[in-house]
C-alpha atoms as a PDB file:
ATOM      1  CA  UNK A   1       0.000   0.000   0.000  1.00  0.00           C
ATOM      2  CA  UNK A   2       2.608   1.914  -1.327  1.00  0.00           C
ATOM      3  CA  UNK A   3       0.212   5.093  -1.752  1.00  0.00           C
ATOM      4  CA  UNK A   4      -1.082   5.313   1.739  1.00  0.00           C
ATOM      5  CA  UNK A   5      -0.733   8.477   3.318  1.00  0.00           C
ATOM      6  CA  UNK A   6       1.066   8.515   7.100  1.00  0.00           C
ATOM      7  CA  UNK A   7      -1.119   8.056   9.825  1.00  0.00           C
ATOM      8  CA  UNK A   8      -0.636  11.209  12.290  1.00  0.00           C
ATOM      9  CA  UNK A   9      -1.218  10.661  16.259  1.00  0.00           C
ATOM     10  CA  UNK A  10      -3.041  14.132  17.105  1.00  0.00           C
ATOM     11  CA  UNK A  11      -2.306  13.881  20.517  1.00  0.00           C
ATOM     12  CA  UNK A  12       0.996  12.798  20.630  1.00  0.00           C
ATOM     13  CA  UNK A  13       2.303  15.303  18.282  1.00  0.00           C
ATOM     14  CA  UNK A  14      -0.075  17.694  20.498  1.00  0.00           C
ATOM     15  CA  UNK A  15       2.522  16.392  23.472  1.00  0.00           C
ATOM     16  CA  UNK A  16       5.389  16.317  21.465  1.00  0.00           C
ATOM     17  CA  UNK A  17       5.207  20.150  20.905  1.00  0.00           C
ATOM     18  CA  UNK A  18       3.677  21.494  24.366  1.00  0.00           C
ATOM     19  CA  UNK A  19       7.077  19.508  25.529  1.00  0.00           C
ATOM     20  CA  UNK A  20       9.615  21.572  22.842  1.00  0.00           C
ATOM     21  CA  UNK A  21       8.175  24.550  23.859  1.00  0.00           C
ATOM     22  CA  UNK A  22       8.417  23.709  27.223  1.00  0.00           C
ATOM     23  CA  UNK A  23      12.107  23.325  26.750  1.00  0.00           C
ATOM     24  CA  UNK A  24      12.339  26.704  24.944  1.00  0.00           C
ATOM     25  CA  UNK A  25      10.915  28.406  27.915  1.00  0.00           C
ATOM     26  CA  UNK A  26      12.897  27.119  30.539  1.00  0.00           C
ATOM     27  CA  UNK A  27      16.348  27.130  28.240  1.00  0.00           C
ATOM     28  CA  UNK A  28      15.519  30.881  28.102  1.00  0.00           C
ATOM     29  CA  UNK A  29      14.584  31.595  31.620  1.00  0.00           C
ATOM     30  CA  UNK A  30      17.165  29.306  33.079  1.00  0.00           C
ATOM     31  CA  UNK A  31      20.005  32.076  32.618  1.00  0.00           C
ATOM     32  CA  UNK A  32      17.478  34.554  34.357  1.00  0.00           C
ATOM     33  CA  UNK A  33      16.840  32.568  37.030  1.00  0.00           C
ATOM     34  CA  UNK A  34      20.977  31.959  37.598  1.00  0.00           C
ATOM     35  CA  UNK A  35      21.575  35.540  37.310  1.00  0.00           C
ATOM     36  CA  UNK A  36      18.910  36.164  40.037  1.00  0.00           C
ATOM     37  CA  UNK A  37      20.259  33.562  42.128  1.00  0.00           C
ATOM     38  CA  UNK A  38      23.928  34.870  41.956  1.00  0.00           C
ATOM     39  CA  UNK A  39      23.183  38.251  42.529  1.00  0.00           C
ATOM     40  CA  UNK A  40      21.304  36.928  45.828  1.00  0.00           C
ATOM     41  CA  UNK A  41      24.432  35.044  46.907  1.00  0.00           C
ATOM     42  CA  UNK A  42      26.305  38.215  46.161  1.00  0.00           C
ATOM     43  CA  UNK A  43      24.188  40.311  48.238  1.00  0.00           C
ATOM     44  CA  UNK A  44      24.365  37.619  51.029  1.00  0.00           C
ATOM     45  CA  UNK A  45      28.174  37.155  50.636  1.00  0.00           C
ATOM     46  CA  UNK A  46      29.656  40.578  49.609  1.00  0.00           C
ATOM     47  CA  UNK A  47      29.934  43.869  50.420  1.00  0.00           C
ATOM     48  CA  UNK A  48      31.046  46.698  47.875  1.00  0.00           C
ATOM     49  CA  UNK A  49      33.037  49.702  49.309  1.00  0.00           C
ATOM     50  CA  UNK A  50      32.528  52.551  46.810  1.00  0.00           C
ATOM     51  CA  UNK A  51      35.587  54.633  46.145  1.00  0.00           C
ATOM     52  CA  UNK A  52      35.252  58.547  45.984  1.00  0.00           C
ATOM     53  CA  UNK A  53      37.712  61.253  45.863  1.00  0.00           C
ATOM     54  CA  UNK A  54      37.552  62.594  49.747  1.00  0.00           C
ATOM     55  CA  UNK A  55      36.813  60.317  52.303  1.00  0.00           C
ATOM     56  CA  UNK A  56      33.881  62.226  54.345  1.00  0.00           C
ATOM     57  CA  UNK A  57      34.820  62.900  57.908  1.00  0.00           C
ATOM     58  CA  UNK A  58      33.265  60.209  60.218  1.00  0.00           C
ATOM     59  CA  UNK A  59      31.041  63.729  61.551  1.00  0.00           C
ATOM     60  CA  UNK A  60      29.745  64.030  58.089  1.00  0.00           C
ATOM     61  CA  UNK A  61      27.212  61.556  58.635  1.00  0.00           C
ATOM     62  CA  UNK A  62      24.795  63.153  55.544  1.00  0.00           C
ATOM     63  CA  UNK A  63      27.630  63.515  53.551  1.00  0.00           C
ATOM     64  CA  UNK A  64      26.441  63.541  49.580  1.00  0.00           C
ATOM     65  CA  UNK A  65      28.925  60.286  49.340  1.00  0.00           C
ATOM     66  CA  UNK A  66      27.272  58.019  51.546  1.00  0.00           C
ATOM     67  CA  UNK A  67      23.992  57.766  48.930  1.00  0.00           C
ATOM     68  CA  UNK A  68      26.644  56.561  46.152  1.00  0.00           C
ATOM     69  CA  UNK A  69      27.397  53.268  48.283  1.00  0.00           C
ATOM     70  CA  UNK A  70      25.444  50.140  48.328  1.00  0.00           C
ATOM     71  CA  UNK A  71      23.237  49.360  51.716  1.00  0.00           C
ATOM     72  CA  UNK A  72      24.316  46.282  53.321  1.00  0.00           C
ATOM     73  CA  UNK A  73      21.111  45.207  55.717  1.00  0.00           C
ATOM     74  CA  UNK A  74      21.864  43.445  59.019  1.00  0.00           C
ATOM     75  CA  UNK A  75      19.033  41.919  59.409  1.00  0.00           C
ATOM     76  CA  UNK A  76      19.770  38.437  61.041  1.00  0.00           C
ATOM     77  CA  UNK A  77      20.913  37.212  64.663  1.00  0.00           C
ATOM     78  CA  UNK A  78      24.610  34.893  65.016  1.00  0.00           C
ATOM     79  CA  UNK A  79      22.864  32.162  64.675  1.00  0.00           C
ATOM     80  CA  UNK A  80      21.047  32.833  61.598  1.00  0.00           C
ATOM     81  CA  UNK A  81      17.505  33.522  62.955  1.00  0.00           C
ATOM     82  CA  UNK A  82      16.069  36.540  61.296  1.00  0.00           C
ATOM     83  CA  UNK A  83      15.775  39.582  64.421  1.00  0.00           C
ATOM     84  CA  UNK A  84      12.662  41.827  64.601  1.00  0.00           C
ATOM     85  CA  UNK A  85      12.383  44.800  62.289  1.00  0.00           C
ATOM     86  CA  UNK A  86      12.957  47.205  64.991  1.00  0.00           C
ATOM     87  CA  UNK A  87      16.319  46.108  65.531  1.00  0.00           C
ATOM     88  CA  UNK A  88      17.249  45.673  61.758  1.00  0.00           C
ATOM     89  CA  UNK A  89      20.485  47.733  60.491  1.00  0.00           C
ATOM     90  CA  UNK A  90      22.077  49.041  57.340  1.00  0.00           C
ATOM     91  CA  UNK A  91      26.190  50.153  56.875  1.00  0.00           C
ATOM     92  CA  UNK A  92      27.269  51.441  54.029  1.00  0.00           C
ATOM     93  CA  UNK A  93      31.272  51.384  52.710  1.00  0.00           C
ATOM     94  CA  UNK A  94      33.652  54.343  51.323  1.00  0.00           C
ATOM     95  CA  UNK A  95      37.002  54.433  50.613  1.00  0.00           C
ATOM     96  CA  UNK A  96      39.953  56.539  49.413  1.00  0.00           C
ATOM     97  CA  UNK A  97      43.143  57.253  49.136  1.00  0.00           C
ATOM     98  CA  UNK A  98      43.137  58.146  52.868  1.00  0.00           C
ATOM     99  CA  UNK A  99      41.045  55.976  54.409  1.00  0.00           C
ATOM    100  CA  UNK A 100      37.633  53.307  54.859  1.00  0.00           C
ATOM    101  CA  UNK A 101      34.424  54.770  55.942  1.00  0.00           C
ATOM    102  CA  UNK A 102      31.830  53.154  57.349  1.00  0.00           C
ATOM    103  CA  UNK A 103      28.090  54.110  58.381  1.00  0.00           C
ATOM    104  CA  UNK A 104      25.681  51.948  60.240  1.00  0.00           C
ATOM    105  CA  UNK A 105      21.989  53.374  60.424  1.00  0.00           C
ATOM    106  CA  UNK A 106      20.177  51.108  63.023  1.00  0.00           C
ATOM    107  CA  UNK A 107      16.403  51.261  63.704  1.00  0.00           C
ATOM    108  CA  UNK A 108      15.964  51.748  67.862  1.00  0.00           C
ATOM    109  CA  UNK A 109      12.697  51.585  69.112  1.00  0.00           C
ATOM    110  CA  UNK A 110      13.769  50.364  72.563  1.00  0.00           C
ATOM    111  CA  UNK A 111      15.851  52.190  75.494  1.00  0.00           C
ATOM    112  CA  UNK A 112      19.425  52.393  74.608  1.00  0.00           C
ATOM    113  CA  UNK A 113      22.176  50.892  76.727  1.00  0.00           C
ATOM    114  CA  UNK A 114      25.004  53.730  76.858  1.00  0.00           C
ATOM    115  CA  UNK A 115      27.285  54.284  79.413  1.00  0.00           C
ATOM    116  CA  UNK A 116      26.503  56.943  82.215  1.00  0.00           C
ATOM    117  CA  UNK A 117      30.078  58.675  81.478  1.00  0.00           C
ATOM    118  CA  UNK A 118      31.460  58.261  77.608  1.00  0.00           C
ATOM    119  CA  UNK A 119      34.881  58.678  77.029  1.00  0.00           C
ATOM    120  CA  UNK A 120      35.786  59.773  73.475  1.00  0.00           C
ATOM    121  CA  UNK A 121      39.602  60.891  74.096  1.00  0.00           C
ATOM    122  CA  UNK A 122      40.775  57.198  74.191  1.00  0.00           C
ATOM    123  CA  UNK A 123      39.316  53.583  73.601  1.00  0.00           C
ATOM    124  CA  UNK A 124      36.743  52.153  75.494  1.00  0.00           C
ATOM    125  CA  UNK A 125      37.674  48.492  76.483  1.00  0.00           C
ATOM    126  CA  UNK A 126      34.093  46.500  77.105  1.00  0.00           C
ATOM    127  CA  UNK A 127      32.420  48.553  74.586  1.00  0.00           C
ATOM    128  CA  UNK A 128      30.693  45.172  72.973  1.00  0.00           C
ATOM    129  CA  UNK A 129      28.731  45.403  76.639  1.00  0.00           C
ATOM    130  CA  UNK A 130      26.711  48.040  75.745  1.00  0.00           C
ATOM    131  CA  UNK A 131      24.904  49.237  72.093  1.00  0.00           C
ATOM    132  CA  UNK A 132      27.728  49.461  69.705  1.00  0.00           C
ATOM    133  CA  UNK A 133      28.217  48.636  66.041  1.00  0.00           C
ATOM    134  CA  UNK A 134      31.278  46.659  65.004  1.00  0.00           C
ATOM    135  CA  UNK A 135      33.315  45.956  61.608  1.00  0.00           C
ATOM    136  CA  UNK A 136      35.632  43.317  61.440  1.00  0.00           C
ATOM    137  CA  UNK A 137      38.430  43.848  58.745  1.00  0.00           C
ATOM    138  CA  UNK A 138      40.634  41.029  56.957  1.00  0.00           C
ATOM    139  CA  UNK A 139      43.396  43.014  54.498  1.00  0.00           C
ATOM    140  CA  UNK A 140      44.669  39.557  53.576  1.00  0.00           C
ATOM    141  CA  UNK A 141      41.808  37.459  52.358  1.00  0.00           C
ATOM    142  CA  UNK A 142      44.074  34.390  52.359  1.00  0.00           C
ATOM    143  CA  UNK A 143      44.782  34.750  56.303  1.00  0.00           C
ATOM    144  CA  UNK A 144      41.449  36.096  58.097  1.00  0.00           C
ATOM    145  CA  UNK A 145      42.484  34.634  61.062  1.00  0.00           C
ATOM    146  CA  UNK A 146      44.160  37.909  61.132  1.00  0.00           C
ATOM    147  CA  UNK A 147      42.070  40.919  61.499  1.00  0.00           C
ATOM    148  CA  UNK A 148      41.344  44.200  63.164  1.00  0.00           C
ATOM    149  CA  UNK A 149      38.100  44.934  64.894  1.00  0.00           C
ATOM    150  CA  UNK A 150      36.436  48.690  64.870  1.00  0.00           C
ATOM    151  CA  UNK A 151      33.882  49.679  66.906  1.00  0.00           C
ATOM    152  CA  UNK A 152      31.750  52.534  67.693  1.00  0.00           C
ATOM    153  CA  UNK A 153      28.630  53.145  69.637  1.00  0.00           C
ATOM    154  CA  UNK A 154      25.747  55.650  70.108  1.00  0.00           C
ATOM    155  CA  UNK A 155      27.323  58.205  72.330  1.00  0.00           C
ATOM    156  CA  UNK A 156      30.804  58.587  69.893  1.00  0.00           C
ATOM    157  CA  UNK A 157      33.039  56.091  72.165  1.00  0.00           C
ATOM    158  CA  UNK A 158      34.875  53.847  70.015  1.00  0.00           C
ATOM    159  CA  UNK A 159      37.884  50.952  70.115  1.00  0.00           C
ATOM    160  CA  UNK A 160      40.430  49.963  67.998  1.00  0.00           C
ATOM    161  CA  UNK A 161      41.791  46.122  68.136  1.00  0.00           C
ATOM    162  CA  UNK A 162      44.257  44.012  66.217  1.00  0.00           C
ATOM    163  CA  UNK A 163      43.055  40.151  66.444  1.00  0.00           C
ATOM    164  CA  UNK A 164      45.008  36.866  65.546  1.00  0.00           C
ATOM    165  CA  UNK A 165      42.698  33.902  66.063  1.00  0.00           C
ATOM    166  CA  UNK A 166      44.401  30.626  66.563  1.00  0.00           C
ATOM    167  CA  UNK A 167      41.796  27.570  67.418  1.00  0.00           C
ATOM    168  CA  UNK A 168      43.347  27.612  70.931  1.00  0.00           C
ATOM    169  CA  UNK A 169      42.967  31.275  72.039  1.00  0.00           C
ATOM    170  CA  UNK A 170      42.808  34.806  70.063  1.00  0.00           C
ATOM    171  CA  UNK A 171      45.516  36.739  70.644  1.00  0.00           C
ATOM    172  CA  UNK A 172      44.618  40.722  70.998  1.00  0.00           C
ATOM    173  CA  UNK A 173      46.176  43.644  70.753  1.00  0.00           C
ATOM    174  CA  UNK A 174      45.047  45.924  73.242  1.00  0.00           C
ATOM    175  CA  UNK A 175      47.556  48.787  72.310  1.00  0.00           C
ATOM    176  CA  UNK A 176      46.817  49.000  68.826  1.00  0.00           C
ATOM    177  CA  UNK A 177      46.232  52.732  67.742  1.00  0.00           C
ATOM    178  CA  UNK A 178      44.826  52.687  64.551  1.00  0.00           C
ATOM    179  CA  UNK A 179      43.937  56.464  64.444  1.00  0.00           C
ATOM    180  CA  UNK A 180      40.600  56.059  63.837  1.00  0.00           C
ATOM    181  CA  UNK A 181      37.640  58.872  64.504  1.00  0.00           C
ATOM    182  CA  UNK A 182      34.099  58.103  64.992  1.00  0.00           C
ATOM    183  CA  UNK A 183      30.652  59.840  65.402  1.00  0.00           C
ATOM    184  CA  UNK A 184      26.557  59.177  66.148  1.00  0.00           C
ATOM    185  CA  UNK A 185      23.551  60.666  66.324  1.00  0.00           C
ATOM    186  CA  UNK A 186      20.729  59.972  68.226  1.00  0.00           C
ATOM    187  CA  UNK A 187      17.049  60.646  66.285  1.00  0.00           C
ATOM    188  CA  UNK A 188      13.785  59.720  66.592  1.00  0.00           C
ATOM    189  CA  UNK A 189      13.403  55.886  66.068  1.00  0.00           C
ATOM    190  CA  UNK A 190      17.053  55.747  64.434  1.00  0.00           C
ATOM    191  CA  UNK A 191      20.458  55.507  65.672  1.00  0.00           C
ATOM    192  CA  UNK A 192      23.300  56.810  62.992  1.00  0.00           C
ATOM    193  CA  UNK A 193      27.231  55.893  63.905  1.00  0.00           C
ATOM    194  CA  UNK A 194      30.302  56.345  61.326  1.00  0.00           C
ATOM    195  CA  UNK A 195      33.646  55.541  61.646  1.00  0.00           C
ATOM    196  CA  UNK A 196      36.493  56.706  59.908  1.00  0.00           C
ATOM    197  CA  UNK A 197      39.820  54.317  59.444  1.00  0.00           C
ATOM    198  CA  UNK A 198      42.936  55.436  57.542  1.00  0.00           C
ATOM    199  CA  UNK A 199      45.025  52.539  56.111  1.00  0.00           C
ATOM    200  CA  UNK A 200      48.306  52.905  57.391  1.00  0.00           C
ATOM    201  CA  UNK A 201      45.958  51.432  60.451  1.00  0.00           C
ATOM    202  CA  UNK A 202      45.494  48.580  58.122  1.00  0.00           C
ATOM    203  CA  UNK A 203      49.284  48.035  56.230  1.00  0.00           C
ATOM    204  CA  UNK A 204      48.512  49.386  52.837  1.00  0.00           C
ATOM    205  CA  UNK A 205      45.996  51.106  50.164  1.00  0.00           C
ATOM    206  CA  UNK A 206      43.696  48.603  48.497  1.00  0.00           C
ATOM    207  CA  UNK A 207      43.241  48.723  44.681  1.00  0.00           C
ATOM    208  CA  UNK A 208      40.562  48.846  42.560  1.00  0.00           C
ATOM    209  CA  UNK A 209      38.746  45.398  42.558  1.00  0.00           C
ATOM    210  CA  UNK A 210      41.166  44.132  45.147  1.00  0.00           C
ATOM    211  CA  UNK A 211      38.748  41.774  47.430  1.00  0.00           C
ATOM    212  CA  UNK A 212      39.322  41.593  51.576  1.00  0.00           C
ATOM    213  CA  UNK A 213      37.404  39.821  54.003  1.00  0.00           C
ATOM    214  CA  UNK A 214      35.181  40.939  57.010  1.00  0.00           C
ATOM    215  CA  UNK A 215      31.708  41.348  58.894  1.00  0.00           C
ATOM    216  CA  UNK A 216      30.061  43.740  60.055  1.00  0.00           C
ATOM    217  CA  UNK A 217      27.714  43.215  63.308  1.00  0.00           C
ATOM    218  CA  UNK A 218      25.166  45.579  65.648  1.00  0.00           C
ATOM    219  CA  UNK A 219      24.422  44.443  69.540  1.00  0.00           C
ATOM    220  CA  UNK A 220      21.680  46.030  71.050  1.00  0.00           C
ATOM    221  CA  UNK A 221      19.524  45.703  74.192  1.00  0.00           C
ATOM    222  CA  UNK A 222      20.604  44.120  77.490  1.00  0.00           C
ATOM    223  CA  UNK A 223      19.547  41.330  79.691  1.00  0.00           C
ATOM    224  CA  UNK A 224      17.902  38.077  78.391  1.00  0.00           C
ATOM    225  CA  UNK A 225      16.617  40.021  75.472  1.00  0.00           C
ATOM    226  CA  UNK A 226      20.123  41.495  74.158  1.00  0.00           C
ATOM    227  CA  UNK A 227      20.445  41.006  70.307  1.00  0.00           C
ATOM    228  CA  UNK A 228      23.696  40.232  68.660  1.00  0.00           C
ATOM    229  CA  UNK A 229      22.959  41.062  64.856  1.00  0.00           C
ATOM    230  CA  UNK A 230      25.499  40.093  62.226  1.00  0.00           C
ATOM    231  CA  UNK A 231      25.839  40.437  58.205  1.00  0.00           C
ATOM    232  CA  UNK A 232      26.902  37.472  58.081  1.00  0.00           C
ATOM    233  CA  UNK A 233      25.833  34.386  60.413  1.00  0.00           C
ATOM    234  CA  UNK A 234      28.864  32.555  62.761  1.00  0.00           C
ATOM    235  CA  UNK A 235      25.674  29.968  63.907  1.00  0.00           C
ATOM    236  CA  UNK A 236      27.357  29.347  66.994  1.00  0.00           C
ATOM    237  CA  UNK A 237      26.277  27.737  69.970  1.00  0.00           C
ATOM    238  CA  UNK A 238      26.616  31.084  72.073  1.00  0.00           C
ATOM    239  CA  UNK A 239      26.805  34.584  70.671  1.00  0.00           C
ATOM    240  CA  UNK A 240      30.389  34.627  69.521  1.00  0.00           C
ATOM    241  CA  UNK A 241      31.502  37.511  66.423  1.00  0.00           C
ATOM    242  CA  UNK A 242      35.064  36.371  66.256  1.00  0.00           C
ATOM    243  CA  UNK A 243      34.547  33.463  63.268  1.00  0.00           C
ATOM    244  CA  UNK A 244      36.879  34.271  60.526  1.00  0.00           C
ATOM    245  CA  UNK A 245      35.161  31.448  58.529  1.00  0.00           C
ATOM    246  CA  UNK A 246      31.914  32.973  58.315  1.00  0.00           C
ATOM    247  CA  UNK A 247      33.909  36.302  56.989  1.00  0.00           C
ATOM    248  CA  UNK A 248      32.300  37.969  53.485  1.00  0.00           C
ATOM    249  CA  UNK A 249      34.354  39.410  51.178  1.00  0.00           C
ATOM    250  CA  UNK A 250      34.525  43.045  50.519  1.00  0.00           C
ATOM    251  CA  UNK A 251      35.596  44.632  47.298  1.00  0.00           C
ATOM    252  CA  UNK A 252      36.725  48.101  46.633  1.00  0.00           C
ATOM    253  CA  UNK A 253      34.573  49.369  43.366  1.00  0.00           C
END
């Protein structure tokens, strides 16, 4: 039956084409779907410092240069557990020839824990007891086990550390002086702290694209109820910031 025309199966084509286009779709939304993905794990795994000309004073705290910088939210406790909005936070990175900048803006809807008599003249040793805001900085991103710690809190105190961790202690530097300058302001529902750090703190000037490693953390409240916030998770048992594992990286656009 040479002459016989091809029998066609309706419904099987009618599969055969709902699954091609099927295909289609997802080859083409497959790279949207990466590119989504990555720039989540970017967001949850870097931080961009953006370079201007003049590093702003760490007073400047509205300084036109702070809008040009990316927001990095702290939004999450050390062990991963996502805090209540009214203790979320946001920093934001600068750099120059001179120096880093950093600004936290922290939501505060609950009494602050300051102390009774700031000093701003020198460090303040046992500032993580009270509300502060902290930045831990790794130049060398293949060592983080070496490190500096900055932090600052609501009244302008600040401290200055230089940290090697070893798995059997953490060695400190209590004399560091790394020159830095910090401020705050205290406003309605919002807390604002900046702190300014010039590099010979740090060994050198990075370059443009050069990647470090860090974290950046906010504690707030006291008692039972005392958050320890964190960019980045350490998911320890107890709240503990010094993890150099659980270090981002931070790159200088």
């Amino acid at each position: 039956m040479d002459d016989e025309q091809p029998i066609i199966d309706n419904g099987r084509r009618r599969i055969v084409v709902q699954s091609l286009w099927s295909i289609a779709c997802v080859a083409g939304l497959m790279p949207a779907v990466i590119m989504r993905k990555n720039l989540k794990r970017e967001a949850e795994n870097v931080i961009k410092a953006q370079r201007v000309a003049h590093a702003p004073a760490a007073s400047d705290l509205d300084h036109a240069a702070w809008n040009k910088a990316d927001a990095i939210r702290i939004t999450r406790y050390w062990s991963g557990e996502e805090a209540p909005v009214k203790r979320h936070a946001e920093a934001r990175l600068l750099w120059s020839d001179e120096a880093l900048c950093v600004r936290f803006v922290c939501r505060q809807d609950e009494p602050l824990v300051l102390s009774a008599t700031p000093q701003k003249d020198q460090k303040t040793i046992g500032l993580w007891d009270r509300d502060v805001c902290e930045i831990f900085i790794a130049p060398d991103a293949s060592r983080p086990e070496r490190y500096f710690e900055f932090e600052a809190a609501p009244t302008g105190e600040w401290l200055d550390l230089a940290i090697h961790w070893k798995p059997e202690e953490r060695e400190t530097d209590w004399d560091f002086h790394s020159g830095m300058t910090a401020a705050a302001t205290i406003g309605g529902i919002s807390v604002w702290i900046a702190m300014r750090i010039p590099w010979k703190a740090l060994g050198h000037t990075p370059r443009v694209n050069d990647r470090w490693r860090g974290n950046l953390f906010r504690c707030v409240g006291a008692g039972e109820t005392r958050g320890y916030l964190t960019w980045r998770p350490t998911r320890t048992e107890q709240p503990h910031f010094h993890v150099p594992e659980a270090f981002g990286e931070i790159i200088f656009k």
